[in-house]
PDB file of N, CA and C in Angstrom:
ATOM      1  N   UNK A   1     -26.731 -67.946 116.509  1.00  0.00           N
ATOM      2  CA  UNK A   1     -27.903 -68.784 116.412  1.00  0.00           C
ATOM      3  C   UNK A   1     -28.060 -69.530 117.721  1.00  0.00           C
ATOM      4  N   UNK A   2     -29.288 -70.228 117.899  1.00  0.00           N
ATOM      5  CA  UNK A   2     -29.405 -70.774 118.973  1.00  0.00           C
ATOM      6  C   UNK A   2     -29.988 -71.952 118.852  1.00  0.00           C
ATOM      7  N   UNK A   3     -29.435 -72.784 119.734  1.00  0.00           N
ATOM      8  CA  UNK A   3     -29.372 -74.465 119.279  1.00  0.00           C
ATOM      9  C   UNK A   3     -30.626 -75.111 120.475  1.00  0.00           C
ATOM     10  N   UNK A   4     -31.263 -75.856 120.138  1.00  0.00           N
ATOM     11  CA  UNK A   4     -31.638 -76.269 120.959  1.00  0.00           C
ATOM     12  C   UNK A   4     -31.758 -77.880 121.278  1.00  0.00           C
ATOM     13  N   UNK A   5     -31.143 -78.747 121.644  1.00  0.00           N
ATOM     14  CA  UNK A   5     -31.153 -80.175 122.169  1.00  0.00           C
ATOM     15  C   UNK A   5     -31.790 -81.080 123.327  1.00  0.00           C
ATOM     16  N   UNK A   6     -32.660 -82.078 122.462  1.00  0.00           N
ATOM     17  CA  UNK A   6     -33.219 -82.607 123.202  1.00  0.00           C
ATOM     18  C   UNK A   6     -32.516 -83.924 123.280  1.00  0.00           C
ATOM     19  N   UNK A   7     -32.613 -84.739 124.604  1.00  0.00           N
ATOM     20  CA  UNK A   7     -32.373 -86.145 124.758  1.00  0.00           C
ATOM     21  C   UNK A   7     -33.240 -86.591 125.203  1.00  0.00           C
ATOM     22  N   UNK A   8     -34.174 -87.541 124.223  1.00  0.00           N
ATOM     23  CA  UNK A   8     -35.325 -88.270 125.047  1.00  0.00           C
ATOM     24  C   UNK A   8     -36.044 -87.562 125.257  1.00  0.00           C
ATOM     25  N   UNK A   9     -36.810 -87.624 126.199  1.00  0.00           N
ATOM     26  CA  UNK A   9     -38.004 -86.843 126.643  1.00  0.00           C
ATOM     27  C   UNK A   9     -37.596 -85.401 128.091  1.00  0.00           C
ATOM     28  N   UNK A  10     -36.101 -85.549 128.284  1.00  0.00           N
ATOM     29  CA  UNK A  10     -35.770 -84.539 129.438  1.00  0.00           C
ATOM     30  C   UNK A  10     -36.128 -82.809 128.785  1.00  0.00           C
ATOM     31  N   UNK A  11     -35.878 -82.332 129.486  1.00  0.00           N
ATOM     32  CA  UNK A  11     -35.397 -80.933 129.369  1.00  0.00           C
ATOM     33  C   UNK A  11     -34.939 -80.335 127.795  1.00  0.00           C
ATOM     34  N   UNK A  12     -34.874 -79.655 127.464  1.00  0.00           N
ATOM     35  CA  UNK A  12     -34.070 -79.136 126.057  1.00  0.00           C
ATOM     36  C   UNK A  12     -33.241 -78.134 127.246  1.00  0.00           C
ATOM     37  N   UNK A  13     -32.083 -78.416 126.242  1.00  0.00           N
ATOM     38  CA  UNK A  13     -30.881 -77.346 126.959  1.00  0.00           C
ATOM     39  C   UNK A  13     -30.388 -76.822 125.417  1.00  0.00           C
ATOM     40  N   UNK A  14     -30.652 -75.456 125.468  1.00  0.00           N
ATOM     41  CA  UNK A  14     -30.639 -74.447 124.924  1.00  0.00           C
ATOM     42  C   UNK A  14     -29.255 -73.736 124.990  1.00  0.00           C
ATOM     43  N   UNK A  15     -28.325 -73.753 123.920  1.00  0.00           N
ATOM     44  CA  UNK A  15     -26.969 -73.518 123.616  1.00  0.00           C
ATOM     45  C   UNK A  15     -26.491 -71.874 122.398  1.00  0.00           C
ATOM     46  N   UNK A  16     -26.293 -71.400 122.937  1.00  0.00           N
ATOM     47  CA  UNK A  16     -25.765 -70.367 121.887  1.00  0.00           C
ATOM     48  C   UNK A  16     -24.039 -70.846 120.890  1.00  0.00           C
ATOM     49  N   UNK A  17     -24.399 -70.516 119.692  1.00  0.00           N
ATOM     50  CA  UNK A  17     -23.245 -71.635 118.497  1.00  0.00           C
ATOM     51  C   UNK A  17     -23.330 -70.652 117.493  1.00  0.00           C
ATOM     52  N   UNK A  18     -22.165 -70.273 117.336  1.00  0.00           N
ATOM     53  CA  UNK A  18     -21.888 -70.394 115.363  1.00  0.00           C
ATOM     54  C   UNK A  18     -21.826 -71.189 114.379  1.00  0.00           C
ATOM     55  N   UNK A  19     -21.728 -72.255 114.902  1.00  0.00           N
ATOM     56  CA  UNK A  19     -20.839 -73.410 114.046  1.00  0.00           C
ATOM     57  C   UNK A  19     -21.753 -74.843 114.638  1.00  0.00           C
ATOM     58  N   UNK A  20     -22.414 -75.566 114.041  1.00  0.00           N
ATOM     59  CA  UNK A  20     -22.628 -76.415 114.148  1.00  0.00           C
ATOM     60  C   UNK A  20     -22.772 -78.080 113.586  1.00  0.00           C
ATOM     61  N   UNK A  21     -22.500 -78.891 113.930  1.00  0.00           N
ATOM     62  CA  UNK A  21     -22.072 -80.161 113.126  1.00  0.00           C
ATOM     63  C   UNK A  21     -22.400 -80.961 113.563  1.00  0.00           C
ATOM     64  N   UNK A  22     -23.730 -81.892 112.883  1.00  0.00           N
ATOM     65  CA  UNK A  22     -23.855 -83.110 113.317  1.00  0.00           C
ATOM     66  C   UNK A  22     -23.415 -84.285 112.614  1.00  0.00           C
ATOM     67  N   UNK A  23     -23.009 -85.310 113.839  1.00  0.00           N
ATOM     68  CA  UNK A  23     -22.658 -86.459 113.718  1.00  0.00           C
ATOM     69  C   UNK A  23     -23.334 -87.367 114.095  1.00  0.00           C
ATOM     70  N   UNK A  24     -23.395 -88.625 112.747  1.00  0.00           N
ATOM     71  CA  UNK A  24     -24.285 -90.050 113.053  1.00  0.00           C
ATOM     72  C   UNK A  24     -23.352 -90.774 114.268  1.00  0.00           C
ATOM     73  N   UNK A  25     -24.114 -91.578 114.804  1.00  0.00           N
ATOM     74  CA  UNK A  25     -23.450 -92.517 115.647  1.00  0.00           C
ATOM     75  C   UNK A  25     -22.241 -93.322 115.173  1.00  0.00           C
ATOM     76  N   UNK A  26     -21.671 -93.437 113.406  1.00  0.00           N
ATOM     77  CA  UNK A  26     -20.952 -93.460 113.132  1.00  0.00           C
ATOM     78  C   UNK A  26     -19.335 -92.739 112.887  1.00  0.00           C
ATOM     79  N   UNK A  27     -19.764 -91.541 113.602  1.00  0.00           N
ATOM     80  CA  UNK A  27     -18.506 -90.329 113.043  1.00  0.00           C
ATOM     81  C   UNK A  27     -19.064 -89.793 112.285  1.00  0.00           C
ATOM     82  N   UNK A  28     -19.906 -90.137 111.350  1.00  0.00           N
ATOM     83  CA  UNK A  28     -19.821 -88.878 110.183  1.00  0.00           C
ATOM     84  C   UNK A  28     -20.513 -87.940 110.010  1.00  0.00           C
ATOM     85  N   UNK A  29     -20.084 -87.238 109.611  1.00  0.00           N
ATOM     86  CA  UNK A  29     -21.047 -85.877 109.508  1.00  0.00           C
ATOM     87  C   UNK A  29     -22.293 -85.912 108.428  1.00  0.00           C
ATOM     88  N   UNK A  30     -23.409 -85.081 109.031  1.00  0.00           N
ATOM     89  CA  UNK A  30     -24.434 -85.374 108.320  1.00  0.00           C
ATOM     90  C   UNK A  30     -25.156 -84.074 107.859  1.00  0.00           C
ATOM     91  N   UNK A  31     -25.105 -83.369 109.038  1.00  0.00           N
ATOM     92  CA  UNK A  31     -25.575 -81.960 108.609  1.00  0.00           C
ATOM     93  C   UNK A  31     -24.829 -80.741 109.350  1.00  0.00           C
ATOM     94  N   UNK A  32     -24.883 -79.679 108.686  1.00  0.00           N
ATOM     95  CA  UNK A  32     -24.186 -78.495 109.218  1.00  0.00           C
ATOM     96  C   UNK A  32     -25.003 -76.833 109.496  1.00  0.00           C
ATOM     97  N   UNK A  33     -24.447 -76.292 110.366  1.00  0.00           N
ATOM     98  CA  UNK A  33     -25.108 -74.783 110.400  1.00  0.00           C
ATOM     99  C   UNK A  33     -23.969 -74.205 110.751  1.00  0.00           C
ATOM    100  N   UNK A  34     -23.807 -72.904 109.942  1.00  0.00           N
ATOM    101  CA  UNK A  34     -22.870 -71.844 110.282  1.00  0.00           C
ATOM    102  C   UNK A  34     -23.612 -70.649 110.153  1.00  0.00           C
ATOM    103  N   UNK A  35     -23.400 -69.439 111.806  1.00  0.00           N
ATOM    104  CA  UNK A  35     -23.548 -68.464 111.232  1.00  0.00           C
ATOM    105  C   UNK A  35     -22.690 -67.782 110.534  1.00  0.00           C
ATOM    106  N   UNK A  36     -23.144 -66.941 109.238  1.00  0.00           N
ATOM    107  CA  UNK A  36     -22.143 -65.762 108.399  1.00  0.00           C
ATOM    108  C   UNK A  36     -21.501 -64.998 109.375  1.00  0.00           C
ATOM    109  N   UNK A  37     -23.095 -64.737 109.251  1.00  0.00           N
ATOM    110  CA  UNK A  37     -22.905 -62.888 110.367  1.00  0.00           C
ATOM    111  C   UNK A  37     -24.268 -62.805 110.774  1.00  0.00           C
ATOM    112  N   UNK A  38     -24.630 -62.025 111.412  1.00  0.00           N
ATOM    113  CA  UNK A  38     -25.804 -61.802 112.944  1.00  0.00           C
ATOM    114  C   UNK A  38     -26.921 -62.403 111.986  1.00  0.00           C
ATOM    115  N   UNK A  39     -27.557 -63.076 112.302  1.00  0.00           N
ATOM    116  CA  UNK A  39     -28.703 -63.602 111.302  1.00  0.00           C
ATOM    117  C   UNK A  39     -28.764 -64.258 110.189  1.00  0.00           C
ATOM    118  N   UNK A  40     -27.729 -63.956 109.847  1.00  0.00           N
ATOM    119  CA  UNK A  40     -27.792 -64.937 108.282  1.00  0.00           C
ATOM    120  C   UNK A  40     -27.032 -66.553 108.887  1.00  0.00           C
ATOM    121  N   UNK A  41     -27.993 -67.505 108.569  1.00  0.00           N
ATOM    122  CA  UNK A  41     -27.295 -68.808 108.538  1.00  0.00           C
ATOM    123  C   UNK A  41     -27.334 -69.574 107.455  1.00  0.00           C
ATOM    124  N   UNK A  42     -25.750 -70.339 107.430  1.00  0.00           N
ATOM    125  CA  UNK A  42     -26.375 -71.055 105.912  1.00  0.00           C
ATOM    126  C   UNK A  42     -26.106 -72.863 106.978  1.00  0.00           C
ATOM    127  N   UNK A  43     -27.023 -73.465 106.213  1.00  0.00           N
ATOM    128  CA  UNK A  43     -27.010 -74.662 106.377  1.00  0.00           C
ATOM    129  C   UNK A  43     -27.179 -75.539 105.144  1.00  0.00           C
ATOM    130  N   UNK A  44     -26.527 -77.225 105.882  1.00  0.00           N
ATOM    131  CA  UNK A  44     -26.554 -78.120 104.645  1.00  0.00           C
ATOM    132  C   UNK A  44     -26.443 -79.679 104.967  1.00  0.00           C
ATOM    133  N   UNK A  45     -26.941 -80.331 104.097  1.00  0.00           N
ATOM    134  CA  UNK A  45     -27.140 -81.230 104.536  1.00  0.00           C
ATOM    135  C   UNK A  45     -26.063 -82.727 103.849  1.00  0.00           C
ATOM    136  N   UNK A  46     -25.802 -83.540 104.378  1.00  0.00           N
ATOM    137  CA  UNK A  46     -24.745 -85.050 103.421  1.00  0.00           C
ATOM    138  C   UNK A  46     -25.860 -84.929 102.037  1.00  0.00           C
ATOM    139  N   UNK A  47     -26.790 -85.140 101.807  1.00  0.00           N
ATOM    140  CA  UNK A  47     -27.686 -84.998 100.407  1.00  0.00           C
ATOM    141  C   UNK A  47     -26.736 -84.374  99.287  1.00  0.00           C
ATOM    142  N   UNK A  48     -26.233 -82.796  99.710  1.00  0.00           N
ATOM    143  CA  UNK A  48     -26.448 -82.214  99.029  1.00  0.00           C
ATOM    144  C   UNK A  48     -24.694 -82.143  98.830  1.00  0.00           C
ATOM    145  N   UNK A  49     -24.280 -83.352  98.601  1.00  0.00           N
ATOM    146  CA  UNK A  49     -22.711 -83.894  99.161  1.00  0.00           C
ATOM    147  C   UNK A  49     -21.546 -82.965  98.498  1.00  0.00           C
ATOM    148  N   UNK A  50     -21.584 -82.106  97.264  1.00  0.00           N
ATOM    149  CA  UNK A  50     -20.838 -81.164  96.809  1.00  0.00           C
ATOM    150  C   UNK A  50     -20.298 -80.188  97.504  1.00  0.00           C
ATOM    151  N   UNK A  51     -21.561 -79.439  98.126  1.00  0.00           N
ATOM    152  CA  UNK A  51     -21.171 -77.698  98.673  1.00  0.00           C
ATOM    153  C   UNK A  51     -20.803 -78.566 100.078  1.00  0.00           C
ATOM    154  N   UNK A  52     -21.252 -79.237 100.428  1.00  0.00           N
ATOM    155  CA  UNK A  52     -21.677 -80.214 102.029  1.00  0.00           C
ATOM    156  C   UNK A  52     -20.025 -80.365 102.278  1.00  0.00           C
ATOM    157  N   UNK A  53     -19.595 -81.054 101.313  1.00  0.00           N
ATOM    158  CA  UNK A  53     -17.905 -81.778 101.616  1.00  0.00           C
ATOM    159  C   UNK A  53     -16.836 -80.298 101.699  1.00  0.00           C
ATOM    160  N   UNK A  54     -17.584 -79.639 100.415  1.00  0.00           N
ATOM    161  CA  UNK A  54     -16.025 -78.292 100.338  1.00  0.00           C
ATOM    162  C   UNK A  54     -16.406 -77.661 101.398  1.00  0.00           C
ATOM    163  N   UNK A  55     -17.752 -77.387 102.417  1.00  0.00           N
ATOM    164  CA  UNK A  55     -17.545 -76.629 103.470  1.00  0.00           C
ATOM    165  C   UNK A  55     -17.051 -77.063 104.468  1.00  0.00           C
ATOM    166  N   UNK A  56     -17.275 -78.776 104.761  1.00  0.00           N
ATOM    167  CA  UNK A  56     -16.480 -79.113 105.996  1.00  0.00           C
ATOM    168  C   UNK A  56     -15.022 -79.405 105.882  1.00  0.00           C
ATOM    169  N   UNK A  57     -14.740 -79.079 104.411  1.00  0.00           N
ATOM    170  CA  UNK A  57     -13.246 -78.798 104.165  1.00  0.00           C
ATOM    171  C   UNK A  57     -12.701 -77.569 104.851  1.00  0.00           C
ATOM    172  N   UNK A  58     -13.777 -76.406 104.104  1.00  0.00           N
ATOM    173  CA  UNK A  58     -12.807 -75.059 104.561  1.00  0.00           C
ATOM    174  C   UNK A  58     -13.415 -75.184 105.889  1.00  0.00           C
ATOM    175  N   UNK A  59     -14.411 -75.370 107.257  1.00  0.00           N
ATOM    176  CA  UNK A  59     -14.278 -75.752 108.300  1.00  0.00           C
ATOM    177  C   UNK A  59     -13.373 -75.903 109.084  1.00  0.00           C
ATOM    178  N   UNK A  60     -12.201 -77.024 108.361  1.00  0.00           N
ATOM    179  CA  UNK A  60     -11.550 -77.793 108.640  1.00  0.00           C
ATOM    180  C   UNK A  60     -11.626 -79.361 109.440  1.00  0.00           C
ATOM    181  N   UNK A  61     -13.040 -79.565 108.837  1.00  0.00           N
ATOM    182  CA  UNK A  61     -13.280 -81.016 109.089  1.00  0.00           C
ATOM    183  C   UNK A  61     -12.632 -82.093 107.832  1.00  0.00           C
ATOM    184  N   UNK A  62     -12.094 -82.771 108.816  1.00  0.00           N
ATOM    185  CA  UNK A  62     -11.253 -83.677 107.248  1.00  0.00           C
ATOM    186  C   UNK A  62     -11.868 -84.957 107.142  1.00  0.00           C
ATOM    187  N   UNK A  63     -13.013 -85.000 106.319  1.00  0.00           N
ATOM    188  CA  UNK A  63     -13.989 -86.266 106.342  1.00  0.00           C
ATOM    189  C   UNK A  63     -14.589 -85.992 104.838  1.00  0.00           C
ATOM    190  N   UNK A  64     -14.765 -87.079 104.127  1.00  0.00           N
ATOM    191  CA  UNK A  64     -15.355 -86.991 103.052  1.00  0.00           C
ATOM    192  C   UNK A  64     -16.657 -87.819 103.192  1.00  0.00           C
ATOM    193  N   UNK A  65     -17.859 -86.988 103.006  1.00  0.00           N
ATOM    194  CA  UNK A  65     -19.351 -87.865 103.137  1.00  0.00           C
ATOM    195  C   UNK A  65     -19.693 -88.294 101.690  1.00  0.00           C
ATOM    196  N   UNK A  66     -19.666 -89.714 101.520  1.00  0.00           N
ATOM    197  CA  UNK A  66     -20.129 -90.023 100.136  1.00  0.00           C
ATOM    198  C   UNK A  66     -21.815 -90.554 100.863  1.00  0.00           C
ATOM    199  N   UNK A  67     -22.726 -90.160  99.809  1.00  0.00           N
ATOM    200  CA  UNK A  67     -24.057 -90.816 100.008  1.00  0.00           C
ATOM    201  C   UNK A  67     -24.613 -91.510  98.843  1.00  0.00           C
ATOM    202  N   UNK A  68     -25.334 -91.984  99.141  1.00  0.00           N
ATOM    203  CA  UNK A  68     -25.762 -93.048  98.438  1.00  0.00           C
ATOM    204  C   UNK A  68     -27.402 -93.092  98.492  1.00  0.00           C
ATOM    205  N   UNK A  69     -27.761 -93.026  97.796  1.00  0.00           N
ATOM    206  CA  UNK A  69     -29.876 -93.270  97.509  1.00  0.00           C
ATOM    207  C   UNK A  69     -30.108 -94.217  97.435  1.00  0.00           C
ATOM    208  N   UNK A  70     -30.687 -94.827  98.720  1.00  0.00           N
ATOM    209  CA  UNK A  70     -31.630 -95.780  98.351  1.00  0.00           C
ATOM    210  C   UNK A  70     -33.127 -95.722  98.253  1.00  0.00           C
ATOM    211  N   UNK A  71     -33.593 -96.897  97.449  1.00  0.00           N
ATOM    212  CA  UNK A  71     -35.053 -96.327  96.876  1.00  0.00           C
ATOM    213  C   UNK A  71     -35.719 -96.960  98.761  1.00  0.00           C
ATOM    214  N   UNK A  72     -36.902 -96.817  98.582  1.00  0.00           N
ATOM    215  CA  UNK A  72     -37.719 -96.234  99.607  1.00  0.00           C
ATOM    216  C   UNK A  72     -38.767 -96.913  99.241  1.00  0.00           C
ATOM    217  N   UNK A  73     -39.311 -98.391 100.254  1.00  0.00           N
ATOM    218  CA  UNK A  73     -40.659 -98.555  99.697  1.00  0.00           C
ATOM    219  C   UNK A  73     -41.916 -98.754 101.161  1.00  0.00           C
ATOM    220  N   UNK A  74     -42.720 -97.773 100.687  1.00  0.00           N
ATOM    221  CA  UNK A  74     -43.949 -97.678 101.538  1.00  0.00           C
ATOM    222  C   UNK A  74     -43.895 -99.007 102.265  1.00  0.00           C
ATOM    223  N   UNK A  75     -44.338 -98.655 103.510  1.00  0.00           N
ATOM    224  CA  UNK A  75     -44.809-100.102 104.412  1.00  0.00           C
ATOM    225  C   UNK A  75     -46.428-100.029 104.177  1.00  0.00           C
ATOM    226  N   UNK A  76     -46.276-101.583 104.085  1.00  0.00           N
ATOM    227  CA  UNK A  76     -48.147-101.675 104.219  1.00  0.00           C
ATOM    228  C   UNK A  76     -49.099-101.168 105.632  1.00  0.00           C
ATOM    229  N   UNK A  77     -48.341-101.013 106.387  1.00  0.00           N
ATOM    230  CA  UNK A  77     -48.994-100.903 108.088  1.00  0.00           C
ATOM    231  C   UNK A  77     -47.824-100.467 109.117  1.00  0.00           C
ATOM    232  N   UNK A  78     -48.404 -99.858 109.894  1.00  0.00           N
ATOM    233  CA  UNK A  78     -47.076 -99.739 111.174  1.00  0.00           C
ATOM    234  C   UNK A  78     -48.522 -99.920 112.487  1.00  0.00           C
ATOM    235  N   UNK A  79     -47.481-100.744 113.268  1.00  0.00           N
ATOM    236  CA  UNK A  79     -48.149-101.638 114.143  1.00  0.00           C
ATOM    237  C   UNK A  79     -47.210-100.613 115.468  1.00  0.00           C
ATOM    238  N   UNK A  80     -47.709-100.392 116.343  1.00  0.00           N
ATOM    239  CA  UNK A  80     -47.792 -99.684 117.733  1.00  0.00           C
ATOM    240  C   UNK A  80     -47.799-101.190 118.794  1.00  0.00           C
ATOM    241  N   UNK A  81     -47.023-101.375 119.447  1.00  0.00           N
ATOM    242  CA  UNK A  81     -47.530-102.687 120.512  1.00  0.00           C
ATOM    243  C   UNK A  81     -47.347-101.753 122.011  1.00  0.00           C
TER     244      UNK A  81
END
């Protein structure tokens, strides 16, 4: 698969990966991509915290992501200055 990363507004630098893992500014992992095999990728996200934890187990990432829902309430306005 092929990754592509942006910082800011520079360049994207474009990475070839099997295995990919992101991390919050905290350490933890949040989302994942692995390729199987030539084309098939599975990905996943902390949400979906079941399949999410046993894969960065067999990975061999040793981190447990607990998440948590919080409710979500509409803003009245978003202001641009």
């Amino acid at each position: 698969m092929r990754i592509e990363l942006h910082n800011r507004l520079g360049q994207p630098q474009v990475i070839e990966a099997t295995r990919v893992v992101v991390y919050d500014k905290f350490d933890n992992p949040v989302a994942l991509s692995l390729e199987i095999s030539d084309g098939v990728i599975l990905s996943e996200h902390a949400g979906n915290s079941r399949n999410f934890n046993e894969i960065l187990r067999n990975l061999g990432v040793s981190r447990t992501v607990i998440v948590q829902r919080q409710s979500q309430v509409p803003l009245d306005e978003i202001r641009f200055s």
